[in-house]
N, C-alpha and C. Protein backbone atom coordinates (compact mmCIF):
# COMPACT_ATOMS: atom_id res chain seq x y z
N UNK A 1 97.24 53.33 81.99
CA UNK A 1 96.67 54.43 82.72
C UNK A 1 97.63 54.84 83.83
N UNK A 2 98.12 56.03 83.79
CA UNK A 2 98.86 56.25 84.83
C UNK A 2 98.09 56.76 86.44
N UNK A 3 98.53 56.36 87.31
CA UNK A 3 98.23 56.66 88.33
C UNK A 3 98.08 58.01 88.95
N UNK A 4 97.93 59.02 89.90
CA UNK A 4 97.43 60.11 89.98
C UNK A 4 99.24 60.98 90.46
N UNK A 5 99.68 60.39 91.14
CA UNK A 5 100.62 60.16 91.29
C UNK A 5 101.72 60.71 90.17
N UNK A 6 101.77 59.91 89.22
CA UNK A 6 102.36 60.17 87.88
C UNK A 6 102.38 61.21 86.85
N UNK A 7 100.51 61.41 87.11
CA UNK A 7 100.05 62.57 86.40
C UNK A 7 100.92 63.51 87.02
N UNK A 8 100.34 63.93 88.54
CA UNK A 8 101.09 65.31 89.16
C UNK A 8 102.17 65.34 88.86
N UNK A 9 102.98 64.50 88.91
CA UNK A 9 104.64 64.77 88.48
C UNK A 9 104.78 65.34 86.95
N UNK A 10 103.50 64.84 86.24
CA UNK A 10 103.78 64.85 85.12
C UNK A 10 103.73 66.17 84.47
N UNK A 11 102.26 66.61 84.95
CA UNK A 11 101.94 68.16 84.85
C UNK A 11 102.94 69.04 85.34
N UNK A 12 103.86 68.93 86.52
CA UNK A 12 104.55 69.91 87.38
C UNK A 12 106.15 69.60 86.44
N UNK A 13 106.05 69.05 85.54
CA UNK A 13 107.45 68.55 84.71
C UNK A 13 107.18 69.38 83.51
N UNK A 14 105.51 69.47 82.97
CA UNK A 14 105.42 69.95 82.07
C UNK A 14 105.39 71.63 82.41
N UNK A 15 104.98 71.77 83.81
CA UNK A 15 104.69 73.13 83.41
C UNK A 15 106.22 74.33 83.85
N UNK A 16 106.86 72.98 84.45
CA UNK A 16 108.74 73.60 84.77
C UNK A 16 109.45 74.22 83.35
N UNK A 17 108.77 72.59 82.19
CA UNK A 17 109.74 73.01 81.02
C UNK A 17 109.01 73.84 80.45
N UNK A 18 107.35 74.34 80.46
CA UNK A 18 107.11 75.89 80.10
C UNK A 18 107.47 77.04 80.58
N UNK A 19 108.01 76.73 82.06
CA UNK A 19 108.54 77.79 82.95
C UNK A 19 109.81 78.40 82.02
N UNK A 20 110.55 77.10 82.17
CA UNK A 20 112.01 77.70 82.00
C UNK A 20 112.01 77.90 79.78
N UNK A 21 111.08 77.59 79.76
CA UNK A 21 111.34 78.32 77.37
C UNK A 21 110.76 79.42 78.33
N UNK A 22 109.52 79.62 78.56
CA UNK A 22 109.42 81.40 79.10
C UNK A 22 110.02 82.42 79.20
N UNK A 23 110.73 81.84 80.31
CA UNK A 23 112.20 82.68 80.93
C UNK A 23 113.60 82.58 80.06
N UNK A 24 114.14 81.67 79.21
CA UNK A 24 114.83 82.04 78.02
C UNK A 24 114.13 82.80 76.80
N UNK A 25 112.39 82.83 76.55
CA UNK A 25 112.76 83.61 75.72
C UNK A 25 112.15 85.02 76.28
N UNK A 26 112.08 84.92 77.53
CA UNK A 26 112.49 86.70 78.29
C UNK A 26 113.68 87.28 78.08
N UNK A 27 114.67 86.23 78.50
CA UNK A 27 115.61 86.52 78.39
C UNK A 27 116.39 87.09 76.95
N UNK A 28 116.21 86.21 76.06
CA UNK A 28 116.15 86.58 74.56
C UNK A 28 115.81 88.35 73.85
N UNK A 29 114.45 88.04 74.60
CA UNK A 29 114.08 89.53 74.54
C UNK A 29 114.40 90.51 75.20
N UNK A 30 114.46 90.26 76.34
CA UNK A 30 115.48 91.78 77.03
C UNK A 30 116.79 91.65 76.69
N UNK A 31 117.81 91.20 75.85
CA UNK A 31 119.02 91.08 75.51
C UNK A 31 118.51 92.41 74.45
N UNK A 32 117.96 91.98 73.13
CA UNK A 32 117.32 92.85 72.17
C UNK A 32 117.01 94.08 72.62
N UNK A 33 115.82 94.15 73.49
CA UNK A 33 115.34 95.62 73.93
C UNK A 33 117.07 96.09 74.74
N UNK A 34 117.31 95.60 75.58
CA UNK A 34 118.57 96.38 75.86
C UNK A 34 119.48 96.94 75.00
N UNK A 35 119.89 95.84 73.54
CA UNK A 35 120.79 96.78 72.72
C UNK A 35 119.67 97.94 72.23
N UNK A 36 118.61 97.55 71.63
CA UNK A 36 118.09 98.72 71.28
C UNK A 36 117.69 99.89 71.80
N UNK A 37 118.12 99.72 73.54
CA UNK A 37 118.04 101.29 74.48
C UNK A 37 119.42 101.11 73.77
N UNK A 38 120.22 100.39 74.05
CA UNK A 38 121.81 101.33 73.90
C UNK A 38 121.45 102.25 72.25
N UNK A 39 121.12 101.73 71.41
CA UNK A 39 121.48 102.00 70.15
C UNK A 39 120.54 103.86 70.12
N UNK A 40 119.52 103.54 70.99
CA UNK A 40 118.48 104.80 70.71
C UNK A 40 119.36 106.00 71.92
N UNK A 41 119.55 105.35 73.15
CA UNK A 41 120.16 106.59 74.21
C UNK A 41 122.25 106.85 73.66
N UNK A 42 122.21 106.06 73.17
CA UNK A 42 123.56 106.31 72.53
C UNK A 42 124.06 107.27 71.56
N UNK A 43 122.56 107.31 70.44
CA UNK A 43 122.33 108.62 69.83
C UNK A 43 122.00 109.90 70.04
N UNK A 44 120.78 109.03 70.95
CA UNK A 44 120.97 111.10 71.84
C UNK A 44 122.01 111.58 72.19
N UNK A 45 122.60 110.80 73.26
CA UNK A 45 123.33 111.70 74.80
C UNK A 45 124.88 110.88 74.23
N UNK A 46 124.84 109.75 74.15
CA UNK A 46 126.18 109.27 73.85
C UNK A 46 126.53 107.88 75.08
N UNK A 47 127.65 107.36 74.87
CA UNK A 47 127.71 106.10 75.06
C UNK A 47 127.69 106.56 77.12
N UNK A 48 128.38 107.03 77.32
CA UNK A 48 128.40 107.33 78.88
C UNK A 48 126.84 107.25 79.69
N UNK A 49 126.32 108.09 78.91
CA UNK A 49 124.74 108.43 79.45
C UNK A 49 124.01 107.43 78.97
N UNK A 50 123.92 106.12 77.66
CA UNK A 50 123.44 105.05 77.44
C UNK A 50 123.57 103.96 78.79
N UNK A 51 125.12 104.01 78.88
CA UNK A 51 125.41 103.31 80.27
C UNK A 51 124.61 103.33 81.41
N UNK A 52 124.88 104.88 81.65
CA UNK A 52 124.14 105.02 83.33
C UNK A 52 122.23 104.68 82.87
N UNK A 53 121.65 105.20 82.37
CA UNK A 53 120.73 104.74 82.06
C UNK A 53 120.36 103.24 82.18
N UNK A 54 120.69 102.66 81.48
CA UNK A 54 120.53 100.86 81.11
C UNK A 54 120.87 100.53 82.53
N UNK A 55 122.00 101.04 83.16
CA UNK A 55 123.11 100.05 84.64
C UNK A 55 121.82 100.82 85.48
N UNK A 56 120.99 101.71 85.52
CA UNK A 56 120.14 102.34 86.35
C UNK A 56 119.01 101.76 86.58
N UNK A 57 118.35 101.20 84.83
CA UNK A 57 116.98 100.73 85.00
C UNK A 57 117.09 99.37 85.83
N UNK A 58 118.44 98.28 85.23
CA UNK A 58 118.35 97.17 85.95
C UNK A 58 118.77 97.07 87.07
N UNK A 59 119.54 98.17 87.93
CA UNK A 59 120.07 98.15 89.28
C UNK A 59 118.14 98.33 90.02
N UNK A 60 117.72 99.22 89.46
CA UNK A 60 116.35 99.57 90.19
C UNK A 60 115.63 98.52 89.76
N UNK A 61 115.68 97.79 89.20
CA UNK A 61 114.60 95.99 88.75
C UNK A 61 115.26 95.30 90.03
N UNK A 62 116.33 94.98 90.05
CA UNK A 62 117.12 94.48 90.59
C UNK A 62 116.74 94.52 92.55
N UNK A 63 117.12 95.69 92.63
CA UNK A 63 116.50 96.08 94.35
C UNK A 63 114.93 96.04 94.33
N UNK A 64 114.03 96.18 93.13
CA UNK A 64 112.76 95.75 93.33
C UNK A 64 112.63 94.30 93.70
N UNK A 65 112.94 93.69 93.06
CA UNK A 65 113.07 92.14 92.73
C UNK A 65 113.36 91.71 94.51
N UNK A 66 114.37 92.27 94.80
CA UNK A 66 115.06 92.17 96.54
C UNK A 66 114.24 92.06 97.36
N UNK A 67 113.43 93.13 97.32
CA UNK A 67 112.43 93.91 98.36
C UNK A 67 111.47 93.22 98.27
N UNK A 68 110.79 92.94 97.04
CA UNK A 68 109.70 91.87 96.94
C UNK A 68 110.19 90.14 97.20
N UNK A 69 111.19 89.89 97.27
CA UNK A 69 111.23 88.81 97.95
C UNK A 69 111.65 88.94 99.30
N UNK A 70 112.16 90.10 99.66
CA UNK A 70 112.24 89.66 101.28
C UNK A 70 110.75 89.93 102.30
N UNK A 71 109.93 90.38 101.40
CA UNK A 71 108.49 90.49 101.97
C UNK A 71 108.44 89.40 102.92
N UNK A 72 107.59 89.55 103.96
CA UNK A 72 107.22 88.43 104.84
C UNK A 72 105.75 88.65 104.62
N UNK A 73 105.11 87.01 104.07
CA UNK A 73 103.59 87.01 103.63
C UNK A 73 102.73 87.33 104.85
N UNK A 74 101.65 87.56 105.12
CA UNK A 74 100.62 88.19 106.03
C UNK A 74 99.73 86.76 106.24
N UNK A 75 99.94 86.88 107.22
CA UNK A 75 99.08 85.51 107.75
C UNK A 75 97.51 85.93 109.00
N UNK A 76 96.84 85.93 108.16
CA UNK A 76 95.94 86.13 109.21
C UNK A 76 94.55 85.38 109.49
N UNK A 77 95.46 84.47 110.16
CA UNK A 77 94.97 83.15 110.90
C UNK A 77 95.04 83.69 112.45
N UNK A 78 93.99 83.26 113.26
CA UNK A 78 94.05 83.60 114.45
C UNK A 78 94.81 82.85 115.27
N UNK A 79 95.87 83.71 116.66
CA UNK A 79 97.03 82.75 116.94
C UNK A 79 95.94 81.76 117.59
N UNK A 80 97.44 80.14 117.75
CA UNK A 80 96.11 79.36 118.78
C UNK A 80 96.21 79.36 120.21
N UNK A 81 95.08 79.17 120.78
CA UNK A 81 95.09 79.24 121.88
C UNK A 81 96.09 78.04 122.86
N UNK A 82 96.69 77.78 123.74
CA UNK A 82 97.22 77.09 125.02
C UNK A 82 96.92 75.60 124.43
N UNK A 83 97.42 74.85 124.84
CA UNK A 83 97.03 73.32 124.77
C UNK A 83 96.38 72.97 123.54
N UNK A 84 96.43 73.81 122.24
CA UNK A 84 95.32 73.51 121.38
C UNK A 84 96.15 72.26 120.53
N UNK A 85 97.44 72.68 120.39
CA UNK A 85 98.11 71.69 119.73
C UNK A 85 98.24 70.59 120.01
N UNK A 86 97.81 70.37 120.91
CA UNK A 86 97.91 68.69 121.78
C UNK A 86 96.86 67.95 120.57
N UNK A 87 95.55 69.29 121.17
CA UNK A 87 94.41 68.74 120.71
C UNK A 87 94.11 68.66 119.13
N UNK A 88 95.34 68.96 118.21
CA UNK A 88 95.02 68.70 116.63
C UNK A 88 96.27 67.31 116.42
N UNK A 89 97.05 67.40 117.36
CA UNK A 89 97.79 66.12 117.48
C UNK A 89 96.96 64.78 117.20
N UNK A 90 96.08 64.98 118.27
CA UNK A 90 95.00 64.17 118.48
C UNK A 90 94.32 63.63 117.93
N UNK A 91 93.88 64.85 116.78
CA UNK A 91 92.76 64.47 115.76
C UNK A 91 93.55 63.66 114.61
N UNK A 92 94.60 64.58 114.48
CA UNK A 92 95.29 63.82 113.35
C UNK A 92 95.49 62.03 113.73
N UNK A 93 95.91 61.74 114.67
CA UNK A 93 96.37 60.49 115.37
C UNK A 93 94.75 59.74 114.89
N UNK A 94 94.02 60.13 115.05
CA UNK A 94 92.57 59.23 115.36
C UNK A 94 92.60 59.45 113.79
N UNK A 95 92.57 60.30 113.05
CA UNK A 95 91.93 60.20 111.59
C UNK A 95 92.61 59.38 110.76
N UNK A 96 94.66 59.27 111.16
CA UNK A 96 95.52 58.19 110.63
C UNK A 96 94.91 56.86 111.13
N UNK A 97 94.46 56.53 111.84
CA UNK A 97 93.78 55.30 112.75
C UNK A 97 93.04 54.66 111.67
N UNK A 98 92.18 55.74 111.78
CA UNK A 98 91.01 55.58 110.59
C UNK A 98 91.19 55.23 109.32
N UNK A 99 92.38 55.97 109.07
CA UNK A 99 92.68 55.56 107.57
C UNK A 99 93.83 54.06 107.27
N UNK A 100 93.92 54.05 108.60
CA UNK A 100 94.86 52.97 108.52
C UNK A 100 94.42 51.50 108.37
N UNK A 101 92.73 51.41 109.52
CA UNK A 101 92.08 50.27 109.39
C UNK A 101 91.26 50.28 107.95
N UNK A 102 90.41 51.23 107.21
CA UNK A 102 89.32 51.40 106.55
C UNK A 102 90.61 50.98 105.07
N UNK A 103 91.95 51.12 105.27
CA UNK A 103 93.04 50.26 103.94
C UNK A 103 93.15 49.00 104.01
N UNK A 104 93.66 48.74 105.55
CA UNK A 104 93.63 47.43 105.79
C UNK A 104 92.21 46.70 105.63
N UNK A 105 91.21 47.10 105.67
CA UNK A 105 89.62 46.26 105.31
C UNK A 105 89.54 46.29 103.87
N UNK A 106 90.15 47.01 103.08
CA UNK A 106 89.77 47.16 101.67
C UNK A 106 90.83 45.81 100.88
N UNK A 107 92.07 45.48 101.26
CA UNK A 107 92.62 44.80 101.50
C UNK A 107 91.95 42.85 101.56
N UNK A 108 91.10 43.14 102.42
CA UNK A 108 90.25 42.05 102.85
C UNK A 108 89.32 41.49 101.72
């Protein structure tokens, strides 16, 4: 029986190596759809205008991609007030206490 411990690693291992087949076979597939814009805008307009097209859609993915990661997430938690941090210092300190004797008794 593995421990809980083990599991989490285990799940977050499994769901990396579904991450990354995902993202190769995205990748796979926009290789494809890309030749097949070249092959379709190449016939219309010709190889120049296939170019700017294709170098256009992914320059504009590209600065999307930018912009959405330089977002700064919205936090709206109320600020804290003066001295409050002392006082979660505190709590934390007393609840490690707690958890420190109620191991050591189990122990016993």
């Amino acid at each position: 029986m593995r421990s809980g411990v083990q599991a989490h690693l285990a799940r977050g291992a499994r769901r990396a190596a579904w991450a990354t087949a995902g993202a190769l076979l995205l990748g796979v597939g926009l290789a494809f759809l890309t030749g097949a814009a070249w092959l379709v805008l190449e016939a219309l307009r010709g190889p120049a205008f296939a170019a700017l097209v294709i170098g256009l859609v992914y320059a504009g993915a590209g600065l999307l991609a930018l912009g959405l990661g330089a977002r700064r997430a919205r936090c709206d938690l109320p600020p804290q007030a003066e001295g409050q941090g002392a006082r979660v210092f505190e709590q934390m300190a007393v609840a490690f206490g707690e958890g420190f004797l109620a191991g050591k008794a189990m122990r016993r």
